[in-house]
Protein backbone atom coordinates (compact mmCIF):
# COMPACT_ATOMS: atom_id res chain seq x y z
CA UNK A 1 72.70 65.82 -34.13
CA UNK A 2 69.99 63.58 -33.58
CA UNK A 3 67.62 63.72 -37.02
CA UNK A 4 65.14 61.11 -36.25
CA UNK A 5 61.54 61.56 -36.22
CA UNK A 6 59.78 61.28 -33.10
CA UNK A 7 55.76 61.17 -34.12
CA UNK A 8 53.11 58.86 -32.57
CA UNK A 9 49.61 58.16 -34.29
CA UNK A 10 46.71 57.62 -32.24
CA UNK A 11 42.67 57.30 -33.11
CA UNK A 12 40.75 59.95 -31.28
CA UNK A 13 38.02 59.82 -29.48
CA UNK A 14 36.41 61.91 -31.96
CA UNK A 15 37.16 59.27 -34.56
CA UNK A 16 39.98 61.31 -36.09
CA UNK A 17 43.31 60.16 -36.86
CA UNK A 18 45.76 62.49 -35.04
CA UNK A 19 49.69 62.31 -35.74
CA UNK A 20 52.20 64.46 -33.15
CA UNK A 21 55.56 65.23 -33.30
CA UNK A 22 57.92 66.06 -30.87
CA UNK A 23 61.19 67.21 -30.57
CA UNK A 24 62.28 65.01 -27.44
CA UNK A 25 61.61 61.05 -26.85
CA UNK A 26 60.91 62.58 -23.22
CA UNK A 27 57.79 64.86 -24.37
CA UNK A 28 56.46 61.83 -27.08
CA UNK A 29 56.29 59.04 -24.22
CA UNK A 30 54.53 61.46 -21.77
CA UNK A 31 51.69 62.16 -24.63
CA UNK A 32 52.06 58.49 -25.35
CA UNK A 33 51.07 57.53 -22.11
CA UNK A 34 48.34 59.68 -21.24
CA UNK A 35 46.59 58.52 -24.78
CA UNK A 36 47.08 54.79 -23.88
CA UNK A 37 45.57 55.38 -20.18
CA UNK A 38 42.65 56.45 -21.84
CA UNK A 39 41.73 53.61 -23.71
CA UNK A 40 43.06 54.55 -26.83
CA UNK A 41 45.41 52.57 -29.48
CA UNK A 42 48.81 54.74 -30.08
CA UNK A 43 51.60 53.67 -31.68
CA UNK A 44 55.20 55.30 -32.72
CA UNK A 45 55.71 55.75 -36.60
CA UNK A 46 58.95 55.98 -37.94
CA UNK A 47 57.97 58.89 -40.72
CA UNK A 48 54.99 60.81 -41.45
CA UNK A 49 54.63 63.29 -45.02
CA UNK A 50 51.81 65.74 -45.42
CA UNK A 51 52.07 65.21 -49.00
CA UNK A 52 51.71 61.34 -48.98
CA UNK A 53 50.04 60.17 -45.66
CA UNK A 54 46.77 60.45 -44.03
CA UNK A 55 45.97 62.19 -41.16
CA UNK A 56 42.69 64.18 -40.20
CA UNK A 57 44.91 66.28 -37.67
CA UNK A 58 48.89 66.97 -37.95
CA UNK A 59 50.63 69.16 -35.12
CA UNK A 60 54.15 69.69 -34.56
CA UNK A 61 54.61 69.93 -31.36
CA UNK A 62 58.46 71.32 -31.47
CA UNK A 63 56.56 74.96 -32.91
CA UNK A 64 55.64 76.82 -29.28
CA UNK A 65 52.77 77.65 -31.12
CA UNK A 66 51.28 74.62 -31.99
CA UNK A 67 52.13 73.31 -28.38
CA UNK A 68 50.51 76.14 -27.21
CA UNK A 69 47.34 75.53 -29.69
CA UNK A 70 46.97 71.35 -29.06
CA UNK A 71 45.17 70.66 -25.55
CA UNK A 72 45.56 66.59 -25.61
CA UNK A 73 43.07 66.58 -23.18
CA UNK A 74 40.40 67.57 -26.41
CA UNK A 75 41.26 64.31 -27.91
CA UNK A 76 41.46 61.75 -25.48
């Protein structure tokens, strides 16, 4: 079983600091592309804690419901 983390942190285009996480390398460098085509820094972080770290925006993008929520497209 495969336990790492795959998140990516990007910079809006609102301004806000977004962090995703996904539940396949696959689904993260899709989203990590389509950020980075539209001008915008991204980068892959190894960890990310609600409790500790910073982030104006956190979605989980393994929950069908936040996948379903988070349109990309609103950020980019």
């Amino acid at each position: 079983m495969n336990t790492d983390r795959k998140l990516i942190r990007f910079s809006a285009a609102t301004g806000f600091s977004v962090v995703l996480e996904f539940g396949t390398i696959e689904k993260m460098k899709t989203y990590e592309e389509k950020i980075k085509n539209a001008g915008l820094q991204c980068k892959t972080i190894p960890d990310f804690s609600l409790n500790f770290d910073e982030a104006d925006l956190f979605m989980d993008l393994r929950s069908p419901e936040c996948s379903a929520q988070f349109d990309l497209e609103d950020w980019i």
